[in-house]
N, C-alpha and C. Protein backbone atom coordinates (compact mmCIF):
# COMPACT_ATOMS: atom_id res chain seq x y z
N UNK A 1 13.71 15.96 10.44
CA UNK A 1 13.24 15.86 11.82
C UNK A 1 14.33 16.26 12.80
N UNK A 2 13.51 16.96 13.84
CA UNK A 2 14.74 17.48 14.57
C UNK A 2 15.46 15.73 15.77
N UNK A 3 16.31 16.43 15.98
CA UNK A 3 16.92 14.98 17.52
C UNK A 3 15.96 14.53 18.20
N UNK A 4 14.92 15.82 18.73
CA UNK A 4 14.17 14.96 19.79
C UNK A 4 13.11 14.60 19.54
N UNK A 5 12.50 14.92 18.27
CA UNK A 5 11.02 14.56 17.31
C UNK A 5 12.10 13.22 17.12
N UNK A 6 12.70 12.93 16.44
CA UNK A 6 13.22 11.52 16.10
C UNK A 6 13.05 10.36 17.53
N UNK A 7 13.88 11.01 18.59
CA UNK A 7 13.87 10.45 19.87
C UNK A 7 12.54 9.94 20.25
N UNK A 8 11.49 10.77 19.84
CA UNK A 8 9.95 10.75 20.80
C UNK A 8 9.22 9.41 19.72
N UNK A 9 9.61 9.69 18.28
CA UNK A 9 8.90 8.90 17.42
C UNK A 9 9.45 7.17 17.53
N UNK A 10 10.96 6.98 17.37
CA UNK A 10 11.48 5.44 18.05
C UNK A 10 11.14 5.54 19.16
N UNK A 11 11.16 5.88 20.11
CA UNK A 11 10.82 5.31 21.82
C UNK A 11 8.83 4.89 21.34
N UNK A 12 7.69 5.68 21.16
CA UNK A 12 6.93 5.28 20.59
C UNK A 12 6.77 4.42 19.58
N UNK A 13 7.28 4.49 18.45
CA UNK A 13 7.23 3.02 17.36
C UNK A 13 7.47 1.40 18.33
N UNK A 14 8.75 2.00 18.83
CA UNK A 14 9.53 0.70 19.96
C UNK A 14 8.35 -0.08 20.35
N UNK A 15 7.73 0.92 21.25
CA UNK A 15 6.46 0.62 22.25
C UNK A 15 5.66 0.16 21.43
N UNK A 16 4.82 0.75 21.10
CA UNK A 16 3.85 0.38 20.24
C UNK A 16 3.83 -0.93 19.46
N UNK A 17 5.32 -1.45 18.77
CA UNK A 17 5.41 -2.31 18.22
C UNK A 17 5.66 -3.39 19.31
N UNK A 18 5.97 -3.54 20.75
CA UNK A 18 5.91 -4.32 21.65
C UNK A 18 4.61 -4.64 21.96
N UNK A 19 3.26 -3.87 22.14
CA UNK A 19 2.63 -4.14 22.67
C UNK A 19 1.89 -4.56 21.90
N UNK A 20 2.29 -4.40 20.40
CA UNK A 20 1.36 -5.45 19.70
C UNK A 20 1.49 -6.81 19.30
N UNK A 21 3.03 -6.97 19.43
CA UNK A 21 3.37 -8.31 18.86
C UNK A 21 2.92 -8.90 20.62
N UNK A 22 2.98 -8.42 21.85
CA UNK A 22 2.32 -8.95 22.99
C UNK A 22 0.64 -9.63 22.81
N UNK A 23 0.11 -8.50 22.06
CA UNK A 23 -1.44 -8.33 22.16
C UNK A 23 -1.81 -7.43 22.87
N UNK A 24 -1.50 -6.28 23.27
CA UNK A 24 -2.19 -5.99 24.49
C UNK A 24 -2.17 -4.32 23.85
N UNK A 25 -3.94 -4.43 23.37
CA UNK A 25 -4.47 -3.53 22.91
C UNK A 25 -4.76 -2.44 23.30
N UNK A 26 -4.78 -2.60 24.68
CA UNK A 26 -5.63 -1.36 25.22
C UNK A 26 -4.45 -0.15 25.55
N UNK A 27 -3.43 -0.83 25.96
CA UNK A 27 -2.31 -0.03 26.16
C UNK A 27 -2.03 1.10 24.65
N UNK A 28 -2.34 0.37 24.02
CA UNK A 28 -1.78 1.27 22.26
C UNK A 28 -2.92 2.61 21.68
N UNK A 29 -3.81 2.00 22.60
CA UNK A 29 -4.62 3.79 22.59
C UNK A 29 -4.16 4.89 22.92
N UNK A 30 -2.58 4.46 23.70
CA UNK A 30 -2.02 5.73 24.20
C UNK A 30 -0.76 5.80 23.01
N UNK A 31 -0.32 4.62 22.65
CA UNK A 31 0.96 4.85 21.96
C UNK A 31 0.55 4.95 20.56
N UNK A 32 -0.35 4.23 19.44
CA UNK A 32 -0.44 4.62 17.78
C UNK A 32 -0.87 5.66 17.93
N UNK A 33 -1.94 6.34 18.25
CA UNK A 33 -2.63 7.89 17.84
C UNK A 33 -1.57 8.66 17.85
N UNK A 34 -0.46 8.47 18.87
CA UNK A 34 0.56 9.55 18.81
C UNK A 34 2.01 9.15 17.33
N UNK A 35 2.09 8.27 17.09
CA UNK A 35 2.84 7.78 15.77
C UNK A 35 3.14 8.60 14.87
N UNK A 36 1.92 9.04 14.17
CA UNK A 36 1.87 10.27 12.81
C UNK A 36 2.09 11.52 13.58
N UNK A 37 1.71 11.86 14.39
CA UNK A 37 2.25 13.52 14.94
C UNK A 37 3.58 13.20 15.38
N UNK A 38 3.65 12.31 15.84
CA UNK A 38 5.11 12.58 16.56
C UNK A 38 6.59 12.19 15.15
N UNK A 39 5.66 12.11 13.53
CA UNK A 39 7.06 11.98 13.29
C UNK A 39 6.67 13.17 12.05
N UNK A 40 5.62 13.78 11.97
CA UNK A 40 4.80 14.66 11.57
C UNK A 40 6.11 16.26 11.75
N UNK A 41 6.50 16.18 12.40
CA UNK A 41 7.56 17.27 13.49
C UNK A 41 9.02 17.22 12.59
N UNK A 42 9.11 18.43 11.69
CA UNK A 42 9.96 19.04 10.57
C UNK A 42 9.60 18.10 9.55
N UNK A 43 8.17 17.57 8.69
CA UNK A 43 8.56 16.86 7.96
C UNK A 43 7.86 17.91 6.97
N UNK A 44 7.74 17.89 5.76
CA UNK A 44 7.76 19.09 4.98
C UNK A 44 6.01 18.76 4.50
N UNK A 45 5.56 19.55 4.02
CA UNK A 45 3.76 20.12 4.17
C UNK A 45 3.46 19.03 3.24
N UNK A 46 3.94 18.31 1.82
CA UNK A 46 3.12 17.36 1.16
C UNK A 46 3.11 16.05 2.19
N UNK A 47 4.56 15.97 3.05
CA UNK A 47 4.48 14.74 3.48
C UNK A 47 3.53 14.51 4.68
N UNK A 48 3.62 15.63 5.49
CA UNK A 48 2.63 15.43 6.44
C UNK A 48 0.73 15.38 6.18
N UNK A 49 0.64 15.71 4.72
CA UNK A 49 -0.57 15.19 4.63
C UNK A 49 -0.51 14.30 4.28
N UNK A 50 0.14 12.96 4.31
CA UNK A 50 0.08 11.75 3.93
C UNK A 50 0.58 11.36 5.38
N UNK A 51 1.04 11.65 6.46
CA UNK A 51 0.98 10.69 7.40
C UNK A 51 -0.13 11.34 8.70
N UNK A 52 -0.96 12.72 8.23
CA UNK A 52 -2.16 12.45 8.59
C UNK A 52 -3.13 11.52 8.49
N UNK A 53 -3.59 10.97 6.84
CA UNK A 53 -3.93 9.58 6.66
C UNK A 53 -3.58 8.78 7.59
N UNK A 54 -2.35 8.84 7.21
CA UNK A 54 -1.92 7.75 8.21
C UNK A 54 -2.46 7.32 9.80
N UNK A 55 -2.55 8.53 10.50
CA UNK A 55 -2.59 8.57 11.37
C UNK A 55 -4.30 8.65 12.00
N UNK A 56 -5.17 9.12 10.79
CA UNK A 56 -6.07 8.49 11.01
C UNK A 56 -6.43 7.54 10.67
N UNK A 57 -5.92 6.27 9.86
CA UNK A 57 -6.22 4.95 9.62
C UNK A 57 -5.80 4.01 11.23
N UNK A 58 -4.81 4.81 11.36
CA UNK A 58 -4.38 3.70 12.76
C UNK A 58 -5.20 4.07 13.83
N UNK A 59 -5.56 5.10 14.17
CA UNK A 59 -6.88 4.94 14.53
C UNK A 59 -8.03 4.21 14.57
N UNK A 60 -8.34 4.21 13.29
CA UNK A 60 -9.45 3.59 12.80
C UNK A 60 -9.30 2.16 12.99
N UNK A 61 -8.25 1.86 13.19
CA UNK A 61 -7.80 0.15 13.01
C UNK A 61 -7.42 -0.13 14.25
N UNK A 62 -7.59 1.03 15.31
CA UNK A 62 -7.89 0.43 16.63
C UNK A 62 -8.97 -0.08 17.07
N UNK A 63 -9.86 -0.01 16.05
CA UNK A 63 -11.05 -0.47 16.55
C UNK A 63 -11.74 -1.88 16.15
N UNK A 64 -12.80 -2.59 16.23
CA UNK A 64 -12.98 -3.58 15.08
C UNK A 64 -14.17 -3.71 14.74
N UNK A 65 -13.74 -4.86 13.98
CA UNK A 65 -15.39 -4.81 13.31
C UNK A 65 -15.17 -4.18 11.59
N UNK A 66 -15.98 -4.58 10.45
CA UNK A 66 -15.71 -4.14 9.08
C UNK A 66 -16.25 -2.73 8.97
N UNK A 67 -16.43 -2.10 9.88
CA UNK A 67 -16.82 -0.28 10.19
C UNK A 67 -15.33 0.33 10.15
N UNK A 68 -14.84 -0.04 10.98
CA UNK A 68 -13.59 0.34 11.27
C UNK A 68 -12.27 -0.09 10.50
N UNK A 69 -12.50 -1.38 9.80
CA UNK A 69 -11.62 -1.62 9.06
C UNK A 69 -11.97 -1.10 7.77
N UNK A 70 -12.59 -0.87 6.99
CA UNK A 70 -13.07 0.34 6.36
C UNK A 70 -12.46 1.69 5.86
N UNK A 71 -12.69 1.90 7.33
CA UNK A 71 -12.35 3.44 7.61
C UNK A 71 -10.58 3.31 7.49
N UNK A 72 -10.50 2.58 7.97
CA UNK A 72 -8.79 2.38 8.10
C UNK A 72 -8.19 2.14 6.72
N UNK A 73 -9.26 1.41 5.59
CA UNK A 73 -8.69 1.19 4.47
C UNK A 73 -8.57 2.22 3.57
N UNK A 74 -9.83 3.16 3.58
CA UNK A 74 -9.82 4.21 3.01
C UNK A 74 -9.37 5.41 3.55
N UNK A 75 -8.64 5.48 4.72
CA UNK A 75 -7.41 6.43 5.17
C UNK A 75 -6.58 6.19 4.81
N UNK A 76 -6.05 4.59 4.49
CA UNK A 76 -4.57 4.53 4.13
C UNK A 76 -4.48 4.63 2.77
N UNK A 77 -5.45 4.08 2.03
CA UNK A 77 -6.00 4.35 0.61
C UNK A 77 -5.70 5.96 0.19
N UNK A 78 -5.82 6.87 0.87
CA UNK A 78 -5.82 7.82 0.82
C UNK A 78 -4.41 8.59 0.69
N UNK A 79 -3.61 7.86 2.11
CA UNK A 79 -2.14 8.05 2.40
C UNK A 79 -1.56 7.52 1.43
N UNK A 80 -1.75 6.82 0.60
CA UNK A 80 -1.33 6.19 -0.15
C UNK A 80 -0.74 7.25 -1.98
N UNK A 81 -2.09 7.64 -1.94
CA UNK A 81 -2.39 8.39 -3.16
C UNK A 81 -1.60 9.92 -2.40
N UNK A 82 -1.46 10.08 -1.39
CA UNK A 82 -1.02 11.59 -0.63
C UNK A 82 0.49 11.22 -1.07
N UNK A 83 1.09 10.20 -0.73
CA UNK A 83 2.62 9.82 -0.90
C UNK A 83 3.05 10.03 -2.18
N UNK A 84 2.57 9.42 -3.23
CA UNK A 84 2.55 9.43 -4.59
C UNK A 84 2.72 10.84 -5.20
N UNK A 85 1.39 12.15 -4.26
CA UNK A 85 1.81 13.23 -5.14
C UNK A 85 3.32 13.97 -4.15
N UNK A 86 3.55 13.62 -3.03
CA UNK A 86 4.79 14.47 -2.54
C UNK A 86 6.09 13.48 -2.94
N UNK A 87 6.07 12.44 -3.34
CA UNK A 87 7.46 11.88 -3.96
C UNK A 87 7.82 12.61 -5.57
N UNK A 88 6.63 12.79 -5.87
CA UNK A 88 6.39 13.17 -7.31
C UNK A 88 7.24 14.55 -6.95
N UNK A 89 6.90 15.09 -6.22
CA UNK A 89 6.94 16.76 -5.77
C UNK A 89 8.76 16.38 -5.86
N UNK A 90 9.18 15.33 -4.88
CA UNK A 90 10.90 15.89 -5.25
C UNK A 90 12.06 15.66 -6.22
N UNK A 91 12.84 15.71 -6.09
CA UNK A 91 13.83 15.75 -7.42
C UNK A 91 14.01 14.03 -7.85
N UNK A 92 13.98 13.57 -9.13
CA UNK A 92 13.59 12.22 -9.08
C UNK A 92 14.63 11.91 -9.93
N UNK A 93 15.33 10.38 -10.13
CA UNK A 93 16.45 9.74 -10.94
C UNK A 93 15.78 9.53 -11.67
N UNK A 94 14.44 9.42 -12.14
CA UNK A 94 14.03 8.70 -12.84
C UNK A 94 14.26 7.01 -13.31
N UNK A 95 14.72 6.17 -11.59
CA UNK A 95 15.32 5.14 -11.85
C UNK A 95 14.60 3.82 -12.95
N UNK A 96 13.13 4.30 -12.60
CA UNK A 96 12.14 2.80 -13.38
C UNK A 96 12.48 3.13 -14.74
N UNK A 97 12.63 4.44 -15.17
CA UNK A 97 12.67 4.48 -16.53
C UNK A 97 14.15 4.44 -17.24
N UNK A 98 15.03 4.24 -16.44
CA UNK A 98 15.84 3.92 -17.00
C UNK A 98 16.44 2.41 -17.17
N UNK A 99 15.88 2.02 -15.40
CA UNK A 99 15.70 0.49 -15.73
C UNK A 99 14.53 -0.43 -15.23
N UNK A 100 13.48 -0.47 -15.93
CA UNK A 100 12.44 -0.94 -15.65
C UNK A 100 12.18 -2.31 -14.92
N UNK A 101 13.17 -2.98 -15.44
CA UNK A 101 13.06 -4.42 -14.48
C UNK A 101 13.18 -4.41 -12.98
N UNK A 102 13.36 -3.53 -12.69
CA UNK A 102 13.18 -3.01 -11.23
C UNK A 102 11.78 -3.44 -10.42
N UNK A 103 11.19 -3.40 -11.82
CA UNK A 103 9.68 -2.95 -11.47
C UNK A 103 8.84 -4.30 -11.31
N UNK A 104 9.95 -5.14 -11.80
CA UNK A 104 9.17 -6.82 -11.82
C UNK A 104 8.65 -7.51 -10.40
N UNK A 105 10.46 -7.60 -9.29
CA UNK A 105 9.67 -7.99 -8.03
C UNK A 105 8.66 -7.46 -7.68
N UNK A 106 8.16 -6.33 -7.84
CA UNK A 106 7.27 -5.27 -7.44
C UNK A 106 5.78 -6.06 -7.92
N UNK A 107 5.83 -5.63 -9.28
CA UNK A 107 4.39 -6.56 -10.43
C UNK A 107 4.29 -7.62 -9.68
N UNK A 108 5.57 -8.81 -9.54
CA UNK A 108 5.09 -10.37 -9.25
C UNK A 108 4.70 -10.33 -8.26
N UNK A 109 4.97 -9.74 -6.72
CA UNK A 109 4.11 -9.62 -5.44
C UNK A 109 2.85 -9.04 -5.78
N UNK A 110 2.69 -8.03 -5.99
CA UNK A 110 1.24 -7.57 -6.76
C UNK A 110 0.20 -8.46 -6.95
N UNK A 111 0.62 -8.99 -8.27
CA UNK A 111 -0.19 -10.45 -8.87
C UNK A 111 -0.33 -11.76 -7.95
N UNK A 112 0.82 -12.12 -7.21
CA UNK A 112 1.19 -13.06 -6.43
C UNK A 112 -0.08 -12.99 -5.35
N UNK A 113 -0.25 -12.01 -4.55
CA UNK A 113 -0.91 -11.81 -3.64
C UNK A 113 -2.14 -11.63 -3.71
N UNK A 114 -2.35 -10.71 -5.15
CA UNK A 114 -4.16 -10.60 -5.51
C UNK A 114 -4.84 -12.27 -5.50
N UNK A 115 -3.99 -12.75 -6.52
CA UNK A 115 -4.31 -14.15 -7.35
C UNK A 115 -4.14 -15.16 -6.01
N UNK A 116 -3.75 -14.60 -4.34
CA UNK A 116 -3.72 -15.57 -3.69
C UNK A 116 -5.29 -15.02 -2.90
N UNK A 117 -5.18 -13.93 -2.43
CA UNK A 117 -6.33 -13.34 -2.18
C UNK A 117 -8.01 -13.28 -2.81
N UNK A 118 -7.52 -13.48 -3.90
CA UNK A 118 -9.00 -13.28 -5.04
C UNK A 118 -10.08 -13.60 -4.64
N UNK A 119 -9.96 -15.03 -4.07
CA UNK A 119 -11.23 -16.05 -3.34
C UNK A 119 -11.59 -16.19 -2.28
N UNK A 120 -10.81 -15.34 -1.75
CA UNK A 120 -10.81 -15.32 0.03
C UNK A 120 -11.25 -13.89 0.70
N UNK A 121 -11.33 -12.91 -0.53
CA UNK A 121 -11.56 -11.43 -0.01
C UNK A 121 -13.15 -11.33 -0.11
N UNK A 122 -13.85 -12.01 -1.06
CA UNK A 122 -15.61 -11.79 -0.70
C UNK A 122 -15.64 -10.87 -0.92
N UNK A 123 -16.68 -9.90 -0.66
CA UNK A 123 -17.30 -8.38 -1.40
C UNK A 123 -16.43 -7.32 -0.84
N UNK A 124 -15.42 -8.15 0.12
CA UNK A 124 -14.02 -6.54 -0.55
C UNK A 124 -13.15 -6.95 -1.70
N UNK A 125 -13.69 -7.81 -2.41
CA UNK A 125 -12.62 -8.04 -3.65
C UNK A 125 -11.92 -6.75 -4.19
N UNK A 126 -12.74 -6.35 -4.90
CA UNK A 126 -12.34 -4.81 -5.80
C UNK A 126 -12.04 -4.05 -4.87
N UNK A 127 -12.59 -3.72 -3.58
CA UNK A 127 -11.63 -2.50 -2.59
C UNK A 127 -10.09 -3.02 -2.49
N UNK A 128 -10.35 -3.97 -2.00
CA UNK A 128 -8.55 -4.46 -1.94
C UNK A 128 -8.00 -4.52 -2.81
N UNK A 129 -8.32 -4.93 -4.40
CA UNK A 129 -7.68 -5.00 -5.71
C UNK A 129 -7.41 -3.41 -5.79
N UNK A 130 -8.09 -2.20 -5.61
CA UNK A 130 -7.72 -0.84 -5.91
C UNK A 130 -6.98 -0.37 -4.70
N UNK A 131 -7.36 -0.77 -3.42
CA UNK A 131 -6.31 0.05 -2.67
C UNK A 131 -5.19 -1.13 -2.88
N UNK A 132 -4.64 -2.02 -3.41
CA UNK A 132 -3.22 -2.42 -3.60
C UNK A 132 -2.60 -1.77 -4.55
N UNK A 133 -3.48 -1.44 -5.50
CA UNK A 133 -2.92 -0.94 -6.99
C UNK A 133 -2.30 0.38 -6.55
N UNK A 134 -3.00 1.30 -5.50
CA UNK A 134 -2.26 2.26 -4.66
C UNK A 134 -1.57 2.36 -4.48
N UNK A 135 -1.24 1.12 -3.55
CA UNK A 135 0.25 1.07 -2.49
C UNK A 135 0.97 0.52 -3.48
N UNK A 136 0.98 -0.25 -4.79
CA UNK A 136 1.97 -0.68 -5.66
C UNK A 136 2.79 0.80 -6.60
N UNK A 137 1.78 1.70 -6.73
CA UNK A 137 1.52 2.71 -7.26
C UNK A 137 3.24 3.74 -6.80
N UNK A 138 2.59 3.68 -5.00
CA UNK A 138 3.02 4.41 -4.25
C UNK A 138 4.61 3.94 -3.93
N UNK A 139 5.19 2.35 -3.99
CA UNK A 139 5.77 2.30 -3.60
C UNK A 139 6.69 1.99 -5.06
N UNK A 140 5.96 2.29 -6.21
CA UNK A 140 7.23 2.23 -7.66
C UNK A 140 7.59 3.55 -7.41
N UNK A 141 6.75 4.52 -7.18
CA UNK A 141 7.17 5.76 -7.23
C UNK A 141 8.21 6.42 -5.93
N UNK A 142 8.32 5.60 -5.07
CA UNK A 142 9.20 5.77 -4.17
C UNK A 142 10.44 4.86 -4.84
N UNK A 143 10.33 4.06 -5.29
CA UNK A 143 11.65 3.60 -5.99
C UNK A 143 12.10 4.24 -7.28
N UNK A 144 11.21 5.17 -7.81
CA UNK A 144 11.71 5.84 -9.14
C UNK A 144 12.18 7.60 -8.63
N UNK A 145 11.85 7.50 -7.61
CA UNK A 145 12.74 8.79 -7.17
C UNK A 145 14.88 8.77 -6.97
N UNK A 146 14.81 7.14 -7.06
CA UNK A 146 16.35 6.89 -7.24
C UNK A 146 16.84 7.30 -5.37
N UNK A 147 15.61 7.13 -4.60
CA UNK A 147 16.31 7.31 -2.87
C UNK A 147 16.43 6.34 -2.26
N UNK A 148 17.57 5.34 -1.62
CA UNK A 148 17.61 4.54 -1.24
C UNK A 148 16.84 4.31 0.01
N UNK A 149 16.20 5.52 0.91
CA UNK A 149 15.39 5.10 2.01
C UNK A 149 14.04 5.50 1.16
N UNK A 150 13.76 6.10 0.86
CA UNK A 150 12.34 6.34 -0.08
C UNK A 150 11.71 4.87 -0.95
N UNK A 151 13.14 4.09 -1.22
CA UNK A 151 12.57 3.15 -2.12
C UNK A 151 12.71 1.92 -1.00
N UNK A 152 13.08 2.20 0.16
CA UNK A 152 13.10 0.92 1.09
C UNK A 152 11.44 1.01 2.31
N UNK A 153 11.37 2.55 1.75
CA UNK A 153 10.16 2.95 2.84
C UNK A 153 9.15 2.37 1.53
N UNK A 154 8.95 2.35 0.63
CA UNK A 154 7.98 1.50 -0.29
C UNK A 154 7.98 0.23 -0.07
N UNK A 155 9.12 -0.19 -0.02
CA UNK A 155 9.04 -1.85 -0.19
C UNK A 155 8.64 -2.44 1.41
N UNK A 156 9.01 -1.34 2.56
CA UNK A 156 8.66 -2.01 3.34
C UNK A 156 6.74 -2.16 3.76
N UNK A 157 6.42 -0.81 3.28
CA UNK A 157 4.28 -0.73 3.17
C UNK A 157 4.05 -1.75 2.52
N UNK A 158 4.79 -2.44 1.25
CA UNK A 158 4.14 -3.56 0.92
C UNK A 158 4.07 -4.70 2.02
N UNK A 159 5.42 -4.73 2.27
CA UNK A 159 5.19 -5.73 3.39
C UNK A 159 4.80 -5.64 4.97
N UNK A 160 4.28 -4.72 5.29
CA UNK A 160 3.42 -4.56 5.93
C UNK A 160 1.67 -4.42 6.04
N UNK A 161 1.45 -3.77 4.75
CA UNK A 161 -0.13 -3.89 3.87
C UNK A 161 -0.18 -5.72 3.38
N UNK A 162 0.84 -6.18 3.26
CA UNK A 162 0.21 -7.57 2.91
C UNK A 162 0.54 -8.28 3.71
N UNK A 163 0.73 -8.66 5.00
CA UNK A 163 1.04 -8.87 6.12
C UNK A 163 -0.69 -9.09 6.56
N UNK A 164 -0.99 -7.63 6.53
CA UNK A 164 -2.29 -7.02 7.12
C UNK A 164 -3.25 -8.25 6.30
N UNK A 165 -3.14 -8.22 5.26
CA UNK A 165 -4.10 -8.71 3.72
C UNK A 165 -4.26 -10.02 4.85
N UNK A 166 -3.31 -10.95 4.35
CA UNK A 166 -2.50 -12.20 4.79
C UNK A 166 -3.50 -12.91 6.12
N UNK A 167 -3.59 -11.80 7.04
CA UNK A 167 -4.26 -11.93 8.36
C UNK A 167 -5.33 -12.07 8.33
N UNK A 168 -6.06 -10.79 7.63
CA UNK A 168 -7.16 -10.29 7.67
C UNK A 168 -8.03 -11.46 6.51
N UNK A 169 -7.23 -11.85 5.56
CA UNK A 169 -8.68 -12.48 4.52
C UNK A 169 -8.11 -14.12 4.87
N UNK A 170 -6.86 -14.48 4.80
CA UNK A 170 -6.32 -15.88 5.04
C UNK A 170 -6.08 -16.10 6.33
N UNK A 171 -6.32 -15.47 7.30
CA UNK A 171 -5.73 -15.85 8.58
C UNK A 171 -4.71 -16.44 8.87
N UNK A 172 -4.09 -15.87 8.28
CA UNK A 172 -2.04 -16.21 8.26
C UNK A 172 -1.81 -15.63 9.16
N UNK A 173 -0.92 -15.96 10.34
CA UNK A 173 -0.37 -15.43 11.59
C UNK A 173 1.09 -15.79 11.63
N UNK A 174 2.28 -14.80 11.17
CA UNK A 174 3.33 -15.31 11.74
C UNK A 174 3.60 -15.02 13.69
N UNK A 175 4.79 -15.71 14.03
CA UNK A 175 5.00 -15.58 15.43
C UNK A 175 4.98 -13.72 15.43
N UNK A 176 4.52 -13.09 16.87
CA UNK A 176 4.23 -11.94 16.85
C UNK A 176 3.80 -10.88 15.62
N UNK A 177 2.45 -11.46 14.79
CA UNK A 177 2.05 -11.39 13.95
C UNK A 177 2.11 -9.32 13.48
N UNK A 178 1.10 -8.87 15.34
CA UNK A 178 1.42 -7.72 14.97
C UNK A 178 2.44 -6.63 14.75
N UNK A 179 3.74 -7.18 15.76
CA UNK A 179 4.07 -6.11 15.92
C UNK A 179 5.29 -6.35 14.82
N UNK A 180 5.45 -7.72 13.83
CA UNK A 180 5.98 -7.36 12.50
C UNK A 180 5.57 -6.75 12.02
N UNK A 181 4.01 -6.34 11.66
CA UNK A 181 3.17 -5.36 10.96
C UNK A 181 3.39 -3.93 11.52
N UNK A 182 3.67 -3.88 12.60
CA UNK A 182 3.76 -2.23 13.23
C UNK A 182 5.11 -1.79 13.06
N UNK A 183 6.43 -2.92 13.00
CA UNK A 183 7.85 -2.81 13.04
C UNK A 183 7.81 -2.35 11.16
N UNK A 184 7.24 -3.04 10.40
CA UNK A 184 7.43 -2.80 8.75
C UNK A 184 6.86 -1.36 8.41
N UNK A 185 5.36 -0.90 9.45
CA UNK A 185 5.04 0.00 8.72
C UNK A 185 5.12 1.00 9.31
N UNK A 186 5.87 1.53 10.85
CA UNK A 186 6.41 2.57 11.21
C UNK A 186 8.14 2.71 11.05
N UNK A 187 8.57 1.89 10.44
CA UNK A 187 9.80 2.17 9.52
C UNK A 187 9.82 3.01 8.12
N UNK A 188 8.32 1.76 7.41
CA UNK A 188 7.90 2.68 6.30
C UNK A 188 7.94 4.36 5.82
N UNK A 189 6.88 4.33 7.18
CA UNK A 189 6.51 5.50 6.93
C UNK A 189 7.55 6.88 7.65
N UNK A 190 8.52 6.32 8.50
CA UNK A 190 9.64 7.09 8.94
C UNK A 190 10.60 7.17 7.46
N UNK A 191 10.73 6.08 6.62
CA UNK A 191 11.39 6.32 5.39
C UNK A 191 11.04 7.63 4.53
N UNK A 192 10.20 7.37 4.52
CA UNK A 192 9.74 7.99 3.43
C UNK A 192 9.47 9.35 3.54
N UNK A 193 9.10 9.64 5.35
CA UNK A 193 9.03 11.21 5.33
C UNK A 193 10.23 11.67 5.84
N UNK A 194 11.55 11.03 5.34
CA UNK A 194 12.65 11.60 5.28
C UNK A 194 13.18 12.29 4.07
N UNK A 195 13.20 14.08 4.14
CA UNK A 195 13.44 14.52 2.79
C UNK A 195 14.46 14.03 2.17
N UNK A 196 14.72 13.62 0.74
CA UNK A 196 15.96 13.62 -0.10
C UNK A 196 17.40 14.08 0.19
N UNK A 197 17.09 15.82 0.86
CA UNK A 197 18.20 16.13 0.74
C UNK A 197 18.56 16.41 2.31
N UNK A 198 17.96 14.98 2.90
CA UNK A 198 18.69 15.18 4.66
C UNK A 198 19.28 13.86 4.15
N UNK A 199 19.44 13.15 3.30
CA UNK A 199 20.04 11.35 3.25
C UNK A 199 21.56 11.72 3.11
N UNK A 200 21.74 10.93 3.72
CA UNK A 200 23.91 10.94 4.21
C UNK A 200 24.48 11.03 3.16
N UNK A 201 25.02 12.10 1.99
CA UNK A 201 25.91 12.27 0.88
C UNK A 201 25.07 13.11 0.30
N UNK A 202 23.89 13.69 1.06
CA UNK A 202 23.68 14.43 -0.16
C UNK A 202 22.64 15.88 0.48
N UNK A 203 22.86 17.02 -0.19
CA UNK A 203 23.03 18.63 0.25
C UNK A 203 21.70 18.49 -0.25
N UNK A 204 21.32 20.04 0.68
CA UNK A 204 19.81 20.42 0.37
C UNK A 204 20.05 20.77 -1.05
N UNK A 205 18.78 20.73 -1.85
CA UNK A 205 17.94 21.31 -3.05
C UNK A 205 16.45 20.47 -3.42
């Protein structure tokens, strides 16, 4: 990303994540829609079709009602599976396979959260059981690329997708509920559509 695509995307995340941990919705019709384009700007062609998803789920999740949350699940559902094939796409350590226990905190939140969720999700059971298996999917494979922001931009969608869960089926509210959720998952997704070979020590290929 160039200086001032970076500049335009924090001054927006900033915002955006203020006005949600405020509440004050109406204002963010101007600031999320712009989120995914504005960090969309030098990021390379697999990644930006995954924060198109993106960018139409937050959309979609401006709105309410189980129409719209929906739509928002199966955009990010989508972004999800988009991430997976452009991490795949770059040069990888192959870290899980060399050391798999990596992969445990990962599994035990997984399980932790379904098995807390199970009884409380009602006839989105199985949507939420498959779009997690996604984002669990999405965010081993950001840790088996061996990138220290790639594998921090995974871990942070979890905790922002179960944040969301948390709210949405248990009505768990921490203090400024949303705009932890907007602070975890426009970090996320700034992680992750940072190529490999722009990270500090290490040359293009």
């Amino acid at each position: 990303m160039s200086r001032r695509a970076t500049t335009v995307f924090v001054a927006l995340a900033a915002a955006d994540t203020v006005l949600a941990g405020m509440g004050r919705d109406r204002p963010r019709w101007l600031t999320k829609p712009l989120l995914m384009p504005a960090l969309m700007a030098g990021s390379d062609r697999s990644s930006r079709r995954a924060l198109a998803f993106g960018a139409a789920g937050d959309v979609a999740l401006l709105g309410s009602g189980d129409a719209a949350f929906t739509a928002g699940l199966v955009s990010f559902l989508a972004g999800h599976l988009a991430w997976v094939a452009a991490l795949r796409q770059r040069p990888s350590a192959g870290r899980l396979r060399s050391r798999p226990a990596l992969a445990l905190p990962y599994l035990a939140a997984f399980g932790s959260l379904n098995a807390y969720l199970w009884q409380r999700t009602g006839k989105d059971r199985f949507p939420v059981l498959g779009y997690s298996t996604a984002l669990l999917a999405m965010a081993l494979t950001a840790l088996d690329t061996g990138s220290p922001r790639a594998a921090a931009g995974g871990a942070l969608f979890l905790v922002s997708d179960s944040l969301l869960a948390l709210e949405k089926f248990a009505g768990i509210q921490l203090p400024a509920h949303e705009g932890l959720v907007m602070a975890t998952y426009t970090s996320a997704q700034a992680l992750l559509a940072l190529p490999r070979h722009a990270e500090p020590g290490r040359r293009g290929g």
